[in-house]
Protein backbone atom coordinates (compact mmCIF):
# COMPACT_ATOMS: atom_id res chain seq x y z
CA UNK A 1 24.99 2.07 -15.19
CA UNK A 2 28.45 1.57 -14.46
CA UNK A 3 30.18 -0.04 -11.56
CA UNK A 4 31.68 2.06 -8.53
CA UNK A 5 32.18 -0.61 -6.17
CA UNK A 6 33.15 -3.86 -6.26
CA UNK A 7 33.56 -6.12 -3.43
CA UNK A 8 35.07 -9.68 -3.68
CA UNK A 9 35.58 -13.10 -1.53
CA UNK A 10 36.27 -10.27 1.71
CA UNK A 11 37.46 -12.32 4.80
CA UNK A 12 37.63 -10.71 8.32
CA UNK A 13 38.68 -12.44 11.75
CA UNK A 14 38.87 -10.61 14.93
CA UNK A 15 41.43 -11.76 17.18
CA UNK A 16 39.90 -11.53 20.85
CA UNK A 17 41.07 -13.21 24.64
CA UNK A 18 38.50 -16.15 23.58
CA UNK A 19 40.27 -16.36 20.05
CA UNK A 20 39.60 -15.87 16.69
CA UNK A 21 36.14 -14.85 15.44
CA UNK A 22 35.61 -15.30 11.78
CA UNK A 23 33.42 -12.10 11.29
CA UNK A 24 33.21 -11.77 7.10
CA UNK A 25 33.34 -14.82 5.62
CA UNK A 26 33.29 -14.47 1.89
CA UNK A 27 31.25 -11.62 1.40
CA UNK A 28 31.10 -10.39 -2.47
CA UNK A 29 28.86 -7.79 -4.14
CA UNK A 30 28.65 -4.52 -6.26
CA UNK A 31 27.08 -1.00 -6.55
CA UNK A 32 26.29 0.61 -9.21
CA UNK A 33 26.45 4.57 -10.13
CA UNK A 34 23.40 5.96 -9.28
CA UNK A 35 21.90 2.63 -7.24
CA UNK A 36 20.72 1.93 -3.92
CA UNK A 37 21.96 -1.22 -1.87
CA UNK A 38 20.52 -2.40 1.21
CA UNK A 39 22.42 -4.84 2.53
CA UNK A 40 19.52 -6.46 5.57
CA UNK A 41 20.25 -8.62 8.30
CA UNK A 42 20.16 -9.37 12.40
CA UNK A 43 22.37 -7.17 14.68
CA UNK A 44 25.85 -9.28 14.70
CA UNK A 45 25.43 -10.74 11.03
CA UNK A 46 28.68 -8.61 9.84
CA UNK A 47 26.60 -5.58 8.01
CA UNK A 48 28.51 -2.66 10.10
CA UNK A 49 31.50 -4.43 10.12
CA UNK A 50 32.13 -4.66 5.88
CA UNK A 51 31.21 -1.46 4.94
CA UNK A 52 33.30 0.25 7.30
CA UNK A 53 36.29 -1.91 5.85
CA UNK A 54 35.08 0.24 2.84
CA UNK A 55 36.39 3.26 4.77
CA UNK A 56 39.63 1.33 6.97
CA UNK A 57 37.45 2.38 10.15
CA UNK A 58 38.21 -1.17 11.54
CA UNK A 59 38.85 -2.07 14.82
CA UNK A 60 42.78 -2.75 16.21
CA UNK A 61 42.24 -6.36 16.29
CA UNK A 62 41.07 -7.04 13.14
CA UNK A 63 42.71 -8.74 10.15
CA UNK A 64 41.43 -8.48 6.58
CA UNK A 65 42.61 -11.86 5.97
CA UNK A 66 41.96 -12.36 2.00
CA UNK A 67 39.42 -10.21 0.17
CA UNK A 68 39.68 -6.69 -2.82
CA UNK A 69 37.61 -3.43 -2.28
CA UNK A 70 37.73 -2.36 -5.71
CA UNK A 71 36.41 1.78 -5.75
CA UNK A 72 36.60 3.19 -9.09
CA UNK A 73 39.30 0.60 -10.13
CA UNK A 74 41.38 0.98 -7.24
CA UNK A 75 41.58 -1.33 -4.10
CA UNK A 76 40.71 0.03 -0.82
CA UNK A 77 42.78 -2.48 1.19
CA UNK A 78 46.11 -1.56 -0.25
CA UNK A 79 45.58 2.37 -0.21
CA UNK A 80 48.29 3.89 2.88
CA UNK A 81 46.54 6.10 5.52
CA UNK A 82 47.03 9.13 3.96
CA UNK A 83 45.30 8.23 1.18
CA UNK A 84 42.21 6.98 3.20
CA UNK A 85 42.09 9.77 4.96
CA UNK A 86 41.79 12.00 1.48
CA UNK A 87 38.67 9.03 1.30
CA UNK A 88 36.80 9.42 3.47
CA UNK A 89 34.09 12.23 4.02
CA UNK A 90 35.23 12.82 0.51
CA UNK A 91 34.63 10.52 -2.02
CA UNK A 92 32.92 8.07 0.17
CA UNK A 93 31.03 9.24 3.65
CA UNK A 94 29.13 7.33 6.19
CA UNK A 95 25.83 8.91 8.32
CA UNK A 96 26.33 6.50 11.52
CA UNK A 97 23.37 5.35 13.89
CA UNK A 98 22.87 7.66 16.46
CA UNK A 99 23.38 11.35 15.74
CA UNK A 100 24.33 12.34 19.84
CA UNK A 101 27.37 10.09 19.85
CA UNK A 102 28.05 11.48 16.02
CA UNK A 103 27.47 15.10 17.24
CA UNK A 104 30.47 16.96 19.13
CA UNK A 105 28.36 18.15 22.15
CA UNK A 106 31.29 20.97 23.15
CA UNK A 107 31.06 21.95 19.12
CA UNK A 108 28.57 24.17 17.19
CA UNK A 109 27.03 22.57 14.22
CA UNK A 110 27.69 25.04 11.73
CA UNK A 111 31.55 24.32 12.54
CA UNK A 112 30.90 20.72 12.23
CA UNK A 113 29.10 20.60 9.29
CA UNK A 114 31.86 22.93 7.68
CA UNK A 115 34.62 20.52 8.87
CA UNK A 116 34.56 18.13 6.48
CA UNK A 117 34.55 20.55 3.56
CA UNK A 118 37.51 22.50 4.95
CA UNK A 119 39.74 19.52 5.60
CA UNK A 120 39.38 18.22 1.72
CA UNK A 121 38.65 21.67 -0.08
CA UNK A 122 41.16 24.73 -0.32
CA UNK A 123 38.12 27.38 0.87
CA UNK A 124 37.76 30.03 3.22
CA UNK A 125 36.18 29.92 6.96
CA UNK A 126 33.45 32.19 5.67
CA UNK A 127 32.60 30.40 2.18
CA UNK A 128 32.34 27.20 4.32
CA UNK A 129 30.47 28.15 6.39
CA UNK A 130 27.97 29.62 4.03
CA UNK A 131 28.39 26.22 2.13
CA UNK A 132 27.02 24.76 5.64
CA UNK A 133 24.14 26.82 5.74
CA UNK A 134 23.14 25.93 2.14
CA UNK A 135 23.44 22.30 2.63
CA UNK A 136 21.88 22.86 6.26
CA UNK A 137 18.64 24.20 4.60
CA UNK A 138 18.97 21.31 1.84
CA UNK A 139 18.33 18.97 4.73
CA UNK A 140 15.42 20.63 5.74
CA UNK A 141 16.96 22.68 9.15
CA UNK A 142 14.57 25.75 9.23
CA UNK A 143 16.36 28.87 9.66
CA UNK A 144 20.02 27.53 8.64
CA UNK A 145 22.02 30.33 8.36
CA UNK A 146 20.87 31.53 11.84
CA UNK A 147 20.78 28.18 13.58
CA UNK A 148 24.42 27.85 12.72
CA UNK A 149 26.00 28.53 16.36
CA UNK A 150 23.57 26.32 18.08
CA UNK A 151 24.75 22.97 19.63
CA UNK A 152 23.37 19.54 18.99
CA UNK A 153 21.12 19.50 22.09
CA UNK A 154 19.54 22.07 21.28
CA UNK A 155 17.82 20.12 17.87
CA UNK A 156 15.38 17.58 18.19
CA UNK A 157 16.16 14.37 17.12
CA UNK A 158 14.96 13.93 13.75
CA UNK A 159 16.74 17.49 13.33
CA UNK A 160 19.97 15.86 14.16
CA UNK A 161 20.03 13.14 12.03
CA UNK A 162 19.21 15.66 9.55
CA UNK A 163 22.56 17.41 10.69
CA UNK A 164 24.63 13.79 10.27
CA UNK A 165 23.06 13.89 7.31
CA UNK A 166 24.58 17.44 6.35
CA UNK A 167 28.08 16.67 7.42
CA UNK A 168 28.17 13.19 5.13
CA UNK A 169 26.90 14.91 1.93
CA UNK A 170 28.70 18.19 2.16
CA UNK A 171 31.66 17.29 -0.46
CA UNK A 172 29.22 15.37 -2.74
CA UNK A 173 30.46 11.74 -2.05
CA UNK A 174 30.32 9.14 -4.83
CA UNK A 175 29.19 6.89 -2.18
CA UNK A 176 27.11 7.62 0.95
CA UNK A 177 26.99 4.61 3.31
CA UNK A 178 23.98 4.70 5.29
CA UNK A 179 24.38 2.51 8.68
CA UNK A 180 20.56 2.05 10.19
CA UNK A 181 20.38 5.91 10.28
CA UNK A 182 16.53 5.73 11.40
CA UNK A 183 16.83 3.24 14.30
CA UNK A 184 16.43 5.51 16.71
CA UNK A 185 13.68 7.52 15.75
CA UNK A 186 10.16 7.47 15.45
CA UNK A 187 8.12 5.90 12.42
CA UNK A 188 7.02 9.19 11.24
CA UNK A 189 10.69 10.60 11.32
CA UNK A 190 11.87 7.20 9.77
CA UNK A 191 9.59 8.10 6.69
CA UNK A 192 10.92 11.47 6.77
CA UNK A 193 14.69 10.52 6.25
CA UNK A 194 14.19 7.95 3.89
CA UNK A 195 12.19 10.32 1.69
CA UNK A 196 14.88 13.31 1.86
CA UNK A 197 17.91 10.45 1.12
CA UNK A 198 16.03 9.73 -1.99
CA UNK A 199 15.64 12.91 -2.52
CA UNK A 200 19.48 13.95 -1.92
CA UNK A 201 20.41 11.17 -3.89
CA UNK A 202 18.84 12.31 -7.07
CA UNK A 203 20.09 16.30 -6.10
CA UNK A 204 23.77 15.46 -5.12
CA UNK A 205 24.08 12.22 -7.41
CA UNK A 206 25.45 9.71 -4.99
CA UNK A 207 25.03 5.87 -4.54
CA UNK A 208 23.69 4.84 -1.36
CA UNK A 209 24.62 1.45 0.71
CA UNK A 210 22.15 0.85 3.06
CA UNK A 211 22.22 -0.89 6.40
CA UNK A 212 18.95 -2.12 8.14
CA UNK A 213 17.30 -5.06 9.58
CA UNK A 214 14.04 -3.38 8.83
CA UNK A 215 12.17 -4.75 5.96
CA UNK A 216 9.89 -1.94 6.25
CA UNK A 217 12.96 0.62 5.13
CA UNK A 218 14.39 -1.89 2.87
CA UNK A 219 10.73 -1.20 0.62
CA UNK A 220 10.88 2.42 0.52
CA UNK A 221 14.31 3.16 -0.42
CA UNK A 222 16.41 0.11 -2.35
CA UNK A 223 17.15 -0.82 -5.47
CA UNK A 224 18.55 -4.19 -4.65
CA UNK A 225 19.14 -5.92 -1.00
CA UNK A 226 20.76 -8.97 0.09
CA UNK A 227 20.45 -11.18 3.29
CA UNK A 228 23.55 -11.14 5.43
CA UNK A 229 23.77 -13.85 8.20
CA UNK A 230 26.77 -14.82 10.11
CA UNK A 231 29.16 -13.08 8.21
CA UNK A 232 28.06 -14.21 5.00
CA UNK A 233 25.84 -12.32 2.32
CA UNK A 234 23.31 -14.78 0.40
CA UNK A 235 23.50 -15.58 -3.29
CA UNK A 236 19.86 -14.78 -3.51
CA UNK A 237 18.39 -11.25 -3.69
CA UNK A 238 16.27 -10.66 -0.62
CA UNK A 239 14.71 -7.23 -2.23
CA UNK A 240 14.80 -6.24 -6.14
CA UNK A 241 12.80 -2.77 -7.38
CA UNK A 242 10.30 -4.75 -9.27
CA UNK A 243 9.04 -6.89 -6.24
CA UNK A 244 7.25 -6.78 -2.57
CA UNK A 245 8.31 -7.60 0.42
CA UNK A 246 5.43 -9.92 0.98
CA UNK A 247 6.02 -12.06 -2.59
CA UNK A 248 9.46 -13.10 -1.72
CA UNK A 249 9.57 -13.92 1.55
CA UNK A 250 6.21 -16.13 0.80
CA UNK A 251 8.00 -17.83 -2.63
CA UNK A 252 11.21 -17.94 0.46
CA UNK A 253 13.28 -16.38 -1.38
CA UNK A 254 16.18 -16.69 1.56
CA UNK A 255 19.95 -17.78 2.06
CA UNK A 256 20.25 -21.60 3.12
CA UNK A 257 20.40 -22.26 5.89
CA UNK A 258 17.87 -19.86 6.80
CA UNK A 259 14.25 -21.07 6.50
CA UNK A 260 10.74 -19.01 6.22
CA UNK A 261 7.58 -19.86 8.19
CA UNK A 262 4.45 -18.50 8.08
CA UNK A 263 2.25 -19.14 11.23
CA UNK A 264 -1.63 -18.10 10.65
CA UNK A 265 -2.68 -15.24 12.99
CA UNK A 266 -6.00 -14.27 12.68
CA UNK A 267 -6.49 -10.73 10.78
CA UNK A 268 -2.60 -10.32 9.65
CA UNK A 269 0.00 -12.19 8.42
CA UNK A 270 3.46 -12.73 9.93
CA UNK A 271 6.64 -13.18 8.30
CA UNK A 272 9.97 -14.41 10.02
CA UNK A 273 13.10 -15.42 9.48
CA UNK A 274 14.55 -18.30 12.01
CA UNK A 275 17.72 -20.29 11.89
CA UNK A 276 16.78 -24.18 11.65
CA UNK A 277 16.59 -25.89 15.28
């Protein structure tokens, strides 16, 4: 496989009232063409935060203070606005959290879902909209081409994700950044959207990057997954295709200074993570 992304030493501080916060400290990794990264970790680690440098989608006050996105041979950091803009929803899209704050509520879907495609793609109102049906019904919407006028509330809300889901693959992206897209939905819908991004990914050819703190999603979808704690990602590999869940975290295969214990419940077994006292 060949390389498509390549982050290195990325440093981010966030300049508030209180002062600076050191956000990314250091983070490095890669993605190959074709693979699936889940990058796992507590809510405030930094996981959001560096992959939407990927896509300049940072907030005002933050610096990139050292650091290369390298995509396709090219670094993000240094490409102008214009440029980003051709980017993203293009050659590398992002399915966000929750789909109602995603969703225009004042906006029909098929005219969302056909947005992207129309703002990077000389095509017609009426072949992009038929394009949104297609991928609509490649999503699993029942009834695409006639659900195309209906609003967001009117989907449930694995439907809507499903719709996110639409809009981000539409123009094919290299890359399709995936950031906790099942967090707020059920554990049979979870299953559901894991199984049709594997599914897409084969069909549309994409890499994935996947954001979680679910170990659970980590095992049915990645290829490769690495810790990240307070700002930093870990040297060592928290999830490779060829192991469990349950081997390495009980071998403790985990970032220092993070540390694994293992307290004995009767019938189960837990496994968690805690920062040293």
């Amino acid at each position: 496989m060949s390389k498509i992304l390549e982050v290195k030493d990325l440093q981010i501080d966030f300049h508030t009232y209180a002062g600076t916060v050191h956000a990314i400290r250091d983070v490095s990794f890669s993605l190959e063409k074709g693979e699936t990264l889940a990058i796992v970790g507590e809510s405030g680690s930094g996981k959001s935060v560096t992959l939407r440098t990927l896509m300049g989608l940072l907030a005002n006050n933050a610096v990139v203070k050292s650091g290369e996105v390298n995509f396709n041979g090219e670094d993000v950091l240094k490409k102008s606005e214009k440029e980003l803009d051709a980017m993203r929803g293009n050659d590398i899209a992002m399915i966000f959290q929750d789909p109602m704050t995603s969703l225009d509520p004042t906006m029909n879907i098929g005219k969302q879902v056909a947005e992207p495609l129309l703002l990077h793609n000389k095509i017609s109102q009426k072949d992009a909209m038929k394009e949104a049906a297609r991928v609509l019904d490649l999503v699993g919407i029942p009834n695409a081409q006639n659900r195309l006028k209906d609003y967001p509330h009117q989907f449930s809300g694995g439907q809507r994700q499903r719709i996110v889901i639409a809009i981000a693959i539409i123009n094919n992206p290299q890359i399709l950044i995936a950031d906790e897209p099942t967090t707020a939905l059920d554990v049979t819908i979870q299953a559901q959207i894991i199984d049709l991004l594997k599914e897409l990914q084969t069909k549309i050819d994409t890499s994935i990057i996947f954001i979680t703190h679910d170990l659970g999603v980590v095992a049915g979808i990645a290829t490769v997954s690495p810790l990240c704690m307070r700002g930093r990602l870990s040297n060592t590999v928290l999830w490779t295709k060829s192991s469990t869940t349950r081997s390495i975290l009980t071998h403790g295969a985990c970032w220092n200074p993070c540390r694994l214990w293992k307290p004995r419940v009767t019938g189960y077994t837990r496994f968690l993570v805690r920062r040293p006292a």
